[in-house]
C-alpha atoms as a PDB file:
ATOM      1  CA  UNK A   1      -5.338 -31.900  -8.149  1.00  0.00           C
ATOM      2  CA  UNK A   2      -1.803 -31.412  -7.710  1.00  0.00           C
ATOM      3  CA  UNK A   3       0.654 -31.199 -10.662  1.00  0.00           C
ATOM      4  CA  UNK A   4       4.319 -31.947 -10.588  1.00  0.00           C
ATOM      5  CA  UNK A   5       4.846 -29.524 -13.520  1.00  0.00           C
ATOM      6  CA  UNK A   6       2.862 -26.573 -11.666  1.00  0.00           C
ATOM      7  CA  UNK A   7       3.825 -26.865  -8.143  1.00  0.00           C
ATOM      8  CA  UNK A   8       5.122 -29.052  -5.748  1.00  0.00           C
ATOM      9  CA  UNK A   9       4.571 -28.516  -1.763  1.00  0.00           C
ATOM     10  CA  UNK A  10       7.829 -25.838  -1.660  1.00  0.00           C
ATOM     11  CA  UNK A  11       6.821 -24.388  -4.927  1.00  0.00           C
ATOM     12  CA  UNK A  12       3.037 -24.034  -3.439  1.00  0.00           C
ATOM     13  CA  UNK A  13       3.696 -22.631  -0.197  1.00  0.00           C
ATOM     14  CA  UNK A  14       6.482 -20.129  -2.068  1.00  0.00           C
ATOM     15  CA  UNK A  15       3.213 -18.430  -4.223  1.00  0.00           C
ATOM     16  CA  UNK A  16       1.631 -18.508  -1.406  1.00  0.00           C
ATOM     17  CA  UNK A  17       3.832 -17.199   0.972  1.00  0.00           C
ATOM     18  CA  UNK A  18       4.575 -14.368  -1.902  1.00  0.00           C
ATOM     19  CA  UNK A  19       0.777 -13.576  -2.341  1.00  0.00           C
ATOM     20  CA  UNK A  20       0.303 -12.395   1.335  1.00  0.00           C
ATOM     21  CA  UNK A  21       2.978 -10.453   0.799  1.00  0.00           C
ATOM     22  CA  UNK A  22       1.824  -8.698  -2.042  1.00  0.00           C
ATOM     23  CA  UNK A  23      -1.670  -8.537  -0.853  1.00  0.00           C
ATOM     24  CA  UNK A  24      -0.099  -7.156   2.491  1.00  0.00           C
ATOM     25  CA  UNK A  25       1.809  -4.346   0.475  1.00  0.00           C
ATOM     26  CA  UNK A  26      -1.022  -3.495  -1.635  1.00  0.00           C
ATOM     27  CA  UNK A  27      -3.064  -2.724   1.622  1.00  0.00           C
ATOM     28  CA  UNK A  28      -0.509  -0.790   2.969  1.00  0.00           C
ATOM     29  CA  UNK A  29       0.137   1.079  -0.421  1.00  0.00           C
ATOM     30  CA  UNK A  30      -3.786   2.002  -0.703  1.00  0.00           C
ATOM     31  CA  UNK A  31      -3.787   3.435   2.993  1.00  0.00           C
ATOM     32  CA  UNK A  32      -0.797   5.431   2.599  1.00  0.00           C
ATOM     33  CA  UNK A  33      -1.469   6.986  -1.091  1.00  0.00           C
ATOM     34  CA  UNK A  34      -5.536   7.028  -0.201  1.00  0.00           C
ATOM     35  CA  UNK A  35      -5.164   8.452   3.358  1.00  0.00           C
ATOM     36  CA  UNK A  36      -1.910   8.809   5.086  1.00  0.00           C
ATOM     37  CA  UNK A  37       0.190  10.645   2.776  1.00  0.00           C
ATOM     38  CA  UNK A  38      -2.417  13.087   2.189  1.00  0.00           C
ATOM     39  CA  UNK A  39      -0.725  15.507   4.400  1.00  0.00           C
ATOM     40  CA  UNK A  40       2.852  14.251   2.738  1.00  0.00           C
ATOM     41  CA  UNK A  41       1.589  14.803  -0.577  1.00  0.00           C
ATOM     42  CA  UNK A  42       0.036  18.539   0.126  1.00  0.00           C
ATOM     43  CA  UNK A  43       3.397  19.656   1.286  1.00  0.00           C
ATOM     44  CA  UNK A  44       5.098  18.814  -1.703  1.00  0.00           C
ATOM     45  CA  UNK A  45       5.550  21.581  -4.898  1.00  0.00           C
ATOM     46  CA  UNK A  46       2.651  20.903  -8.037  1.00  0.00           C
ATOM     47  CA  UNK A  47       4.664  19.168 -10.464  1.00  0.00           C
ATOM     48  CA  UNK A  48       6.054  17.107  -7.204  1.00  0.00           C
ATOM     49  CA  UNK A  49       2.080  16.081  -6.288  1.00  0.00           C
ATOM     50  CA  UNK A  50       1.923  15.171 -10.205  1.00  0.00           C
ATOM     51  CA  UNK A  51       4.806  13.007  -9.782  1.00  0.00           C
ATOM     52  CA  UNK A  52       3.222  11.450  -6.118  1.00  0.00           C
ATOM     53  CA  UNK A  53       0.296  10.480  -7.990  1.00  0.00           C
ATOM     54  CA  UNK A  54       2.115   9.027 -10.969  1.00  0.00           C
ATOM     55  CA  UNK A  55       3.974   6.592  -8.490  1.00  0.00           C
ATOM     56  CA  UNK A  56       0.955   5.698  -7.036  1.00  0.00           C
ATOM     57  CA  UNK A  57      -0.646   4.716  -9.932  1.00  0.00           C
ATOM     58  CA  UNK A  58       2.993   2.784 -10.649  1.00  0.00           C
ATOM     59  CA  UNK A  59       2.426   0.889  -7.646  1.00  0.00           C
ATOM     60  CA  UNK A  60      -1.000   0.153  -8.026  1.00  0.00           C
ATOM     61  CA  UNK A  61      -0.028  -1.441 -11.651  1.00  0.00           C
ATOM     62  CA  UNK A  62       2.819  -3.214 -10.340  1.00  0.00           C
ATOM     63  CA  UNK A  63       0.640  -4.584  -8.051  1.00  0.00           C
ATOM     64  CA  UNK A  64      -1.998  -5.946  -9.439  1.00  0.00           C
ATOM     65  CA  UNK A  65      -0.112  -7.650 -12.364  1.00  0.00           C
ATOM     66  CA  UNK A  66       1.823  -9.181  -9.425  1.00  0.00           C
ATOM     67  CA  UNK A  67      -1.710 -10.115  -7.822  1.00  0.00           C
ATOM     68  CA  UNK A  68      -2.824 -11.588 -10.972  1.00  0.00           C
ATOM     69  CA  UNK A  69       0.188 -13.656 -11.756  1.00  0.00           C
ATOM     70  CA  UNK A  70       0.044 -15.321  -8.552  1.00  0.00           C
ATOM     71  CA  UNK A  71      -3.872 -16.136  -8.575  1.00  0.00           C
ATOM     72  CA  UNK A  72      -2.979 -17.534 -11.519  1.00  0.00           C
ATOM     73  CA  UNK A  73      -0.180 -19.845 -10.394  1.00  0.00           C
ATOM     74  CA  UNK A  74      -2.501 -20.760  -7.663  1.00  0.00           C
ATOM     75  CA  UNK A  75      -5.882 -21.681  -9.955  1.00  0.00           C
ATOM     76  CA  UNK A  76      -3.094 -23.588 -11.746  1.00  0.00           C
ATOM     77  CA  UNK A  77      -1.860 -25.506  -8.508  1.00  0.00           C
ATOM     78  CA  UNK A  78      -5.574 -26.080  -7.689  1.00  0.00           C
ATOM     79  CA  UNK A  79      -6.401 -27.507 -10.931  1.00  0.00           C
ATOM     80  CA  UNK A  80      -8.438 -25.077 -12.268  1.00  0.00           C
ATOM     81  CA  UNK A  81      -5.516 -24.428 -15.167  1.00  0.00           C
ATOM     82  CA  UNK A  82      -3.447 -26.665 -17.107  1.00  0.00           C
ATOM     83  CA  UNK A  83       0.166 -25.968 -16.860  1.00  0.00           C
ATOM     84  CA  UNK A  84       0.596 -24.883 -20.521  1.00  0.00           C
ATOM     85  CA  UNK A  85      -2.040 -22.458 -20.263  1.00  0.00           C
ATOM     86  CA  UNK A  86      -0.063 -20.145 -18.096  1.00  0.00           C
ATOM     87  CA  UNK A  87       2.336 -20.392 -20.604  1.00  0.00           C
ATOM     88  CA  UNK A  88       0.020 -18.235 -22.873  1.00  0.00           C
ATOM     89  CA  UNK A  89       1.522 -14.595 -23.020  1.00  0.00           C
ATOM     90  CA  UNK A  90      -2.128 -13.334 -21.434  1.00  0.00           C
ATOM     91  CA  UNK A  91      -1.253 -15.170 -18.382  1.00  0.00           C
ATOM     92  CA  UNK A  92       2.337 -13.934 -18.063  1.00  0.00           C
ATOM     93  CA  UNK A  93       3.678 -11.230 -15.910  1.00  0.00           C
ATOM     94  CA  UNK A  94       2.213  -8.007 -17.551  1.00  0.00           C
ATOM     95  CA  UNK A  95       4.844  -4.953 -18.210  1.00  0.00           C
ATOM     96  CA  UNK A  96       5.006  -2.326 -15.433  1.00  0.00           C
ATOM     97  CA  UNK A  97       6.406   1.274 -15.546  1.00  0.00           C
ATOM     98  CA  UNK A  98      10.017   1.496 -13.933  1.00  0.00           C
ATOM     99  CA  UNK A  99      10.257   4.242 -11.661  1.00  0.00           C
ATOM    100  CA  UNK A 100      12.510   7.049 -12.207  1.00  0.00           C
ATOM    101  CA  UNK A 101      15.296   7.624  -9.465  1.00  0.00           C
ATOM    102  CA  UNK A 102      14.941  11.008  -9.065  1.00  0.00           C
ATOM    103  CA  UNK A 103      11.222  10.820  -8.907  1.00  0.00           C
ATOM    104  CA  UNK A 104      11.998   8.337  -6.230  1.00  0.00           C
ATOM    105  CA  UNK A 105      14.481  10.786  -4.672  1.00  0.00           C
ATOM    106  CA  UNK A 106      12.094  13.575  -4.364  1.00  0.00           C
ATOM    107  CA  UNK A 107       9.266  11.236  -2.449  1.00  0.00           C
ATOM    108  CA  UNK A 108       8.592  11.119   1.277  1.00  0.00           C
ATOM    109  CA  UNK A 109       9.883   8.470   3.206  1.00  0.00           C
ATOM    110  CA  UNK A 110       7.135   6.551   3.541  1.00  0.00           C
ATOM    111  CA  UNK A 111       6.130   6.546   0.188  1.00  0.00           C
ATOM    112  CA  UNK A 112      10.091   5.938  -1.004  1.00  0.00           C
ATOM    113  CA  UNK A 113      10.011   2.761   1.231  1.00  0.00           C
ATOM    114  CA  UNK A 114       6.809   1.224  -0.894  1.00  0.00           C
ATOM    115  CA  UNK A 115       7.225   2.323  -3.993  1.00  0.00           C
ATOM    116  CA  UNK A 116      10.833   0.499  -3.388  1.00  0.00           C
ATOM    117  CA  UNK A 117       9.167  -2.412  -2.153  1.00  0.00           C
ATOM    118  CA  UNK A 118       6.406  -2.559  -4.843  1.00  0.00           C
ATOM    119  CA  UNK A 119       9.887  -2.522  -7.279  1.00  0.00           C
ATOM    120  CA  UNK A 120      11.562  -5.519  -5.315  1.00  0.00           C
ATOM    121  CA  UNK A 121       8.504  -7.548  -5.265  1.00  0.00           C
ATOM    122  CA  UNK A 122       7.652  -6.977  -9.226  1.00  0.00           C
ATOM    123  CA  UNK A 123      11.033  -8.208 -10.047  1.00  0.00           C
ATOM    124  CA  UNK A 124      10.992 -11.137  -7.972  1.00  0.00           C
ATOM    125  CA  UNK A 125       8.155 -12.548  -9.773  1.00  0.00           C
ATOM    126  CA  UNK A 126       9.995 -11.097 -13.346  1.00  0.00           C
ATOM    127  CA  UNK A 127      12.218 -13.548 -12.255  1.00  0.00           C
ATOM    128  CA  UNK A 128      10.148 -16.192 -11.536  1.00  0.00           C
ATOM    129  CA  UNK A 129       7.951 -15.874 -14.085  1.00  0.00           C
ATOM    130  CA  UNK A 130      10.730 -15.731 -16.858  1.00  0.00           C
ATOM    131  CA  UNK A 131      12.088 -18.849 -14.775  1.00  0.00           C
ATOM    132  CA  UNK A 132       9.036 -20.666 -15.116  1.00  0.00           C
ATOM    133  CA  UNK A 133       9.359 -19.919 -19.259  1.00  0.00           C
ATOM    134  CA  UNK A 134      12.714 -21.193 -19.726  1.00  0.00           C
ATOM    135  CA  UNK A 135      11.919 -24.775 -17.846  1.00  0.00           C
ATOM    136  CA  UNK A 136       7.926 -24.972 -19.387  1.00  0.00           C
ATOM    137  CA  UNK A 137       7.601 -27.633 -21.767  1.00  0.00           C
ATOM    138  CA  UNK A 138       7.376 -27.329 -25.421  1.00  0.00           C
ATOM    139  CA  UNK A 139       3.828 -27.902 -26.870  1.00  0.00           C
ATOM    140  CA  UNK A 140       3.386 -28.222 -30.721  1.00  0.00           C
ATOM    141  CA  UNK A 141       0.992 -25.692 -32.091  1.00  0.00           C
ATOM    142  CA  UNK A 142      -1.209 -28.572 -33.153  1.00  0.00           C
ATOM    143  CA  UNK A 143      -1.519 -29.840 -29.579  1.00  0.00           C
ATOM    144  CA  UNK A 144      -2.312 -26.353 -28.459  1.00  0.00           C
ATOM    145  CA  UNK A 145      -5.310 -26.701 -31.023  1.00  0.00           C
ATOM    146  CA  UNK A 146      -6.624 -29.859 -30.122  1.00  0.00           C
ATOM    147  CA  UNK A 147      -6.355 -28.973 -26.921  1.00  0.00           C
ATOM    148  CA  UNK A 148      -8.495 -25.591 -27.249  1.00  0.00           C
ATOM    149  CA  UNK A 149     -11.244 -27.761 -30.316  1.00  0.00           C
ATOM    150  CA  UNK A 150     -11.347 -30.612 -26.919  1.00  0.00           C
ATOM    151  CA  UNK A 151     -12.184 -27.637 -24.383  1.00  0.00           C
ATOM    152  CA  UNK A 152     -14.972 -25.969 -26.818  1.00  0.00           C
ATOM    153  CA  UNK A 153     -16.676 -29.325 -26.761  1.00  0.00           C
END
């Protein structure tokens, strides 16, 4: 079931179009910072590796919040959510550590050119997300009750 207030076709193909992509970067992320930056990542100084990993990790966390937010818009555009549920501040865009530039500077290429793209991606669906709060409907605390008391039945 289909809901105006969720999605509509644009809106649908939009989160999905956006999950590929993240699911796509993720992939390529875990490859690189599992795998194929070993042999970046051993030519760097110690406190350099440190800072590797730490972006890494940054990624990682970027990414899955991003992950989550979207499987959420999706179970919501399936009908598996009501519309004011992903207005409940579990369901919202988590926080995610900003990276620091000259953390960035020092990186390899490779690594420069995702954690960039992890960065662009988050704050694209910031944006959305805080988009999505400005233009949700109001529900009364009371309705948010009966609703939850209905759902426990």
């Amino acid at each position: 079931m289909r809901t105006e207030a969720t999605h509509n076709g644009i809106a649908g193909r939009l989160i999905d179009g956006l999950y590929v992509e993240a699911m796509v970067l993720a992939d390529e992320a875990r490859s690189y910072f599992d795998r194929g930056g070993l042999e970046d990542r051993e030519a760097m100084s110690p406190a350099d590796r440190v800072a590797f990993s730490c972006e890494s990790l940054k990624v990682t966390t970027r990414l899955m919040h991003v992950v989550s937010w979207l499987l959420l818009r999706r179970a919501a555009d399936a009908g598996e959510l009501r519309p004011a549920e992903l207005q409940q501040p579990a369901r919202r865009l988590g926080d995610a550590s900003d990276t620091d530039s000259e953390a960035l500077a020092a990186m390899p290429e490779r690594a420069r050119l995702i954690i960039e793209a992890s960065c662009d991606l988050y704050q694209r669906i910031k944006r959305l997300d805080d988009e999505m709060m400005r233009n949700a409907p109001v529900t009364s605390p009371a309705r948010s009750l009966l609703d939850r008391l209905e759902r426990s039945l």
